[in-house]
N, C-alpha and C. Protein backbone atom coordinates (compact mmCIF):
# COMPACT_ATOMS: atom_id res chain seq x y z
N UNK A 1 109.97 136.40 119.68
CA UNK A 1 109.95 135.01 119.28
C UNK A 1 111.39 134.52 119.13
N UNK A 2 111.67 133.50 119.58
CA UNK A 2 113.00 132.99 119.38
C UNK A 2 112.72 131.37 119.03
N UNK A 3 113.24 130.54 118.34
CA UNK A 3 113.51 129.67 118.12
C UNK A 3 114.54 128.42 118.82
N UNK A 4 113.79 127.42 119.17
CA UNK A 4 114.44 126.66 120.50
C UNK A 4 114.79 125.36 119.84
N UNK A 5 114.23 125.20 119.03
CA UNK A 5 114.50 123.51 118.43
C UNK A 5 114.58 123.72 116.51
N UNK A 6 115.47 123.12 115.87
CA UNK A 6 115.16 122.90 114.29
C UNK A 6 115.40 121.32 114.13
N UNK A 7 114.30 121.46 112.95
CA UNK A 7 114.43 120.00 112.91
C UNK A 7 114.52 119.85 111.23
N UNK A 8 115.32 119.57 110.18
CA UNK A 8 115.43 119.24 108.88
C UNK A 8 113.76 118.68 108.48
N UNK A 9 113.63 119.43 107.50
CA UNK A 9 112.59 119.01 106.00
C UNK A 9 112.96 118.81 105.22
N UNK A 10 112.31 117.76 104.67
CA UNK A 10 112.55 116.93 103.22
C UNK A 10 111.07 116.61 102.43
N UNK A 11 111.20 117.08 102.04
CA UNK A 11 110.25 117.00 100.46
C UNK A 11 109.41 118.31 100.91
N UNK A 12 109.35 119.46 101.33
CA UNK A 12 108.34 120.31 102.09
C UNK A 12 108.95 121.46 101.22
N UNK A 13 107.54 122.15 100.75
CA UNK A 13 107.54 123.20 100.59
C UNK A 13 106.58 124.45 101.13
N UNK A 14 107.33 125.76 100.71
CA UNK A 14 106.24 126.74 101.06
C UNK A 14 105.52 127.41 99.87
N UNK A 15 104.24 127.71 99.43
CA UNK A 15 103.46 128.09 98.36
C UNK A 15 102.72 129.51 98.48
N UNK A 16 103.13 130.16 97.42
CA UNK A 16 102.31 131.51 97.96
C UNK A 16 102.27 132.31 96.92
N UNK A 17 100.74 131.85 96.56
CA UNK A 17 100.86 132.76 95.30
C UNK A 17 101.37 131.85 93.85
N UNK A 18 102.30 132.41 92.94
CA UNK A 18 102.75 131.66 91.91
C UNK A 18 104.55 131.73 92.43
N UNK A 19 104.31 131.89 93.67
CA UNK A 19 106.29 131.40 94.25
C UNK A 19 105.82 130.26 95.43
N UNK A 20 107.40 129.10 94.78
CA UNK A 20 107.00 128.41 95.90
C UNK A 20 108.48 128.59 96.02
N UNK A 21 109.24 127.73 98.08
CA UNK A 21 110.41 127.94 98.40
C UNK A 21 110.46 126.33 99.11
N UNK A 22 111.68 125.91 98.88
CA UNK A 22 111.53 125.01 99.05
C UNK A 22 112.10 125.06 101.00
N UNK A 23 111.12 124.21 101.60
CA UNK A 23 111.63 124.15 103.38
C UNK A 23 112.75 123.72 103.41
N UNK A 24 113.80 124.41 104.47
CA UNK A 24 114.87 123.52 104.65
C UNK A 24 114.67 122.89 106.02
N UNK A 25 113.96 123.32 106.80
CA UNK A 25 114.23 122.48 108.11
C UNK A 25 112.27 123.55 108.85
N UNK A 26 112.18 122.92 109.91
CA UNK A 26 110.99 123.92 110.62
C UNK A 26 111.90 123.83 111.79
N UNK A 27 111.38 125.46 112.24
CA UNK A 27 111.85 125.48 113.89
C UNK A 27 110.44 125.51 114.71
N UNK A 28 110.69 125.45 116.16
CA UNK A 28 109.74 125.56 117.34
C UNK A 28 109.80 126.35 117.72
N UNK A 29 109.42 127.42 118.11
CA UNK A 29 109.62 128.71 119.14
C UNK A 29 109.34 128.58 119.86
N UNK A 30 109.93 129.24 121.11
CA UNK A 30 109.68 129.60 122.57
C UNK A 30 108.11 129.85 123.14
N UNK A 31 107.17 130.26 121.86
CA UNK A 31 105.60 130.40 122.27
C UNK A 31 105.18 128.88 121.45
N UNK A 32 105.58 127.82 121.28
CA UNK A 32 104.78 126.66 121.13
C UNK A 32 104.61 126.70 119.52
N UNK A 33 104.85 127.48 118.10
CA UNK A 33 104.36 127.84 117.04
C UNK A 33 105.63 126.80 116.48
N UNK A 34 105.23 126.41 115.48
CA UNK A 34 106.03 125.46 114.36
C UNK A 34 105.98 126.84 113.08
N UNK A 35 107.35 126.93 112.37
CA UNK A 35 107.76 127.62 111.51
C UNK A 35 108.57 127.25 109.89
N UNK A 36 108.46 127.56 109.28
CA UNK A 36 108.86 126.95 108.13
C UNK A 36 110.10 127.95 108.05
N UNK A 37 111.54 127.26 107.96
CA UNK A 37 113.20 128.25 107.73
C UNK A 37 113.55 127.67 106.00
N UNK A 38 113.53 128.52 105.29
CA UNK A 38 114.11 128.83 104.03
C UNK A 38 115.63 129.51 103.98
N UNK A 39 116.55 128.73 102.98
CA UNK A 39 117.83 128.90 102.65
C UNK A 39 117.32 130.80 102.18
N UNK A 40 118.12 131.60 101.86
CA UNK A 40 118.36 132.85 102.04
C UNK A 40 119.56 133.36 101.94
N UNK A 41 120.09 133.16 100.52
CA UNK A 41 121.81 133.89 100.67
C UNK A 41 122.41 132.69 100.34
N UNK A 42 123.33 133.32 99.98
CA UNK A 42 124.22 132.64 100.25
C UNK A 42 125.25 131.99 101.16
N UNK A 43 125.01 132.58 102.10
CA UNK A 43 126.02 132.70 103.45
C UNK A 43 125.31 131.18 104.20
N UNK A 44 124.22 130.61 104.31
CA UNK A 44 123.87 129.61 104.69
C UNK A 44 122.63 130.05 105.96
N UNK A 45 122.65 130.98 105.55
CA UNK A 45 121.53 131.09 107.17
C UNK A 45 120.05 131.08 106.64
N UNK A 46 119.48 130.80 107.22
CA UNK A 46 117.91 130.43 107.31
C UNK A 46 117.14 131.65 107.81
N UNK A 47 116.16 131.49 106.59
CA UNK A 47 115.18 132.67 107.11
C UNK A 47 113.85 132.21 107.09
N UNK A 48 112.80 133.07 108.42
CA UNK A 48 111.61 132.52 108.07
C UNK A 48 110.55 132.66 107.19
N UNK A 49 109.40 131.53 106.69
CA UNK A 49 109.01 131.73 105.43
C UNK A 49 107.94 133.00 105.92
N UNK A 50 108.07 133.94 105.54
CA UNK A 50 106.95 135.12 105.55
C UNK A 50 105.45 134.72 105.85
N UNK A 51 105.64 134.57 107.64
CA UNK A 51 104.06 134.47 108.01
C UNK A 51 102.31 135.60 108.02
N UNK A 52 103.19 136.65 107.33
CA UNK A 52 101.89 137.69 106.70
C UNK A 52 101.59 137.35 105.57
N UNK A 53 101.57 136.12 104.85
CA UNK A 53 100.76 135.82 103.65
C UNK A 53 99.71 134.82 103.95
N UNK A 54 99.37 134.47 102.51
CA UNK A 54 98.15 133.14 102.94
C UNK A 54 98.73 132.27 102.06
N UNK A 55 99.89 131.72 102.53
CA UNK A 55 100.82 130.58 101.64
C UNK A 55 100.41 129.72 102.08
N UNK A 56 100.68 128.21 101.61
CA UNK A 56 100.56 126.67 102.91
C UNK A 56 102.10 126.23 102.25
N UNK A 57 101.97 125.44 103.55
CA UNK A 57 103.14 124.28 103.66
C UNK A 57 102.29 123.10 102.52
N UNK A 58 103.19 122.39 101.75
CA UNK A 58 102.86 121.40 101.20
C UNK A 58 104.24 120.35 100.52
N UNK A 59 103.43 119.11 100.65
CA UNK A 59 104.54 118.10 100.30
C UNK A 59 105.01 118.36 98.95
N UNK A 60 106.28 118.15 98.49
CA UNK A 60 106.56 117.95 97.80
C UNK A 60 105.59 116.59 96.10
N UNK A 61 104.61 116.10 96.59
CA UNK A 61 103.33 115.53 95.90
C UNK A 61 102.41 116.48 95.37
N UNK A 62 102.11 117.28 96.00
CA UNK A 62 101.39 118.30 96.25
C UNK A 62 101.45 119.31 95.03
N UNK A 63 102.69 119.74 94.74
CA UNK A 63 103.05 120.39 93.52
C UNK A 63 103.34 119.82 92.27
N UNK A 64 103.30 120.86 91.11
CA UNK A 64 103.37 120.25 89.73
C UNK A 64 104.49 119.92 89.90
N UNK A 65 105.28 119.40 88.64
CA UNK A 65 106.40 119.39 87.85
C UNK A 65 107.36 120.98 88.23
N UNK A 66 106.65 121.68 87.31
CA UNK A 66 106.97 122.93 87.30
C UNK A 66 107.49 123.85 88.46
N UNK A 67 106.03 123.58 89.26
CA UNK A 67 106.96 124.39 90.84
C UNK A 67 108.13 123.85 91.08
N UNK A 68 107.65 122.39 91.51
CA UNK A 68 109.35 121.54 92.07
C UNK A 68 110.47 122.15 91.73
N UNK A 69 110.97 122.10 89.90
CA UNK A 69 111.79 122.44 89.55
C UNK A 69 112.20 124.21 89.83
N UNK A 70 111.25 124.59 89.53
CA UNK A 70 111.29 126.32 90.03
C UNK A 70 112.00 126.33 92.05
N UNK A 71 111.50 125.95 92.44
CA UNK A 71 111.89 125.62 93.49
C UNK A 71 112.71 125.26 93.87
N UNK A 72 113.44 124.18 93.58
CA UNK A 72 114.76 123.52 93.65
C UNK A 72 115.85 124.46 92.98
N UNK A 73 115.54 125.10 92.27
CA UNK A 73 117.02 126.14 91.29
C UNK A 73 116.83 127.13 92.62
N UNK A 74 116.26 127.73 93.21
CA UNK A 74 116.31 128.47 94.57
C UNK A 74 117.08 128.30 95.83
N UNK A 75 117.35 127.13 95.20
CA UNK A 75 118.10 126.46 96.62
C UNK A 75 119.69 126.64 97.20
């Protein structure tokens, strides 16, 4: 799988479980799949959100108070 296009997210998160991460951007891959890239480090590089769970993508509406903020200190 390689990644051919990123495109910035705003207000998007990923949920899984009692962790959420906040999206920084989705990429496209080379097989047609849309991906959710999470900050990771410090160094600035993007990693993808761990597609062996049963997390969802959700708006930033979507979540409490609580996640948001949990979420956002991750960043």
């Amino acid at each position: 799988m390689r990644i051919i296009q990123i495109t910035p997210a705003v207000d998007w998160y990923f949920k899984h479980d009692d962790t959420v991460w906040n999206v920084a951007a989705f990429g496209l891959t080379d097989e047609g799949e849309t991906i959710g890239l999470i900050g990771a480090g410090n160094d600035g590089t993007l990693k993808t959100v761990p597609t062996r769970t049963n997390g969802a993508y959700l708006h930033r509406r979507q979540l409490t108070e609580d996640e948001i903020l949990a979420a956002d200190k991750k960043r």
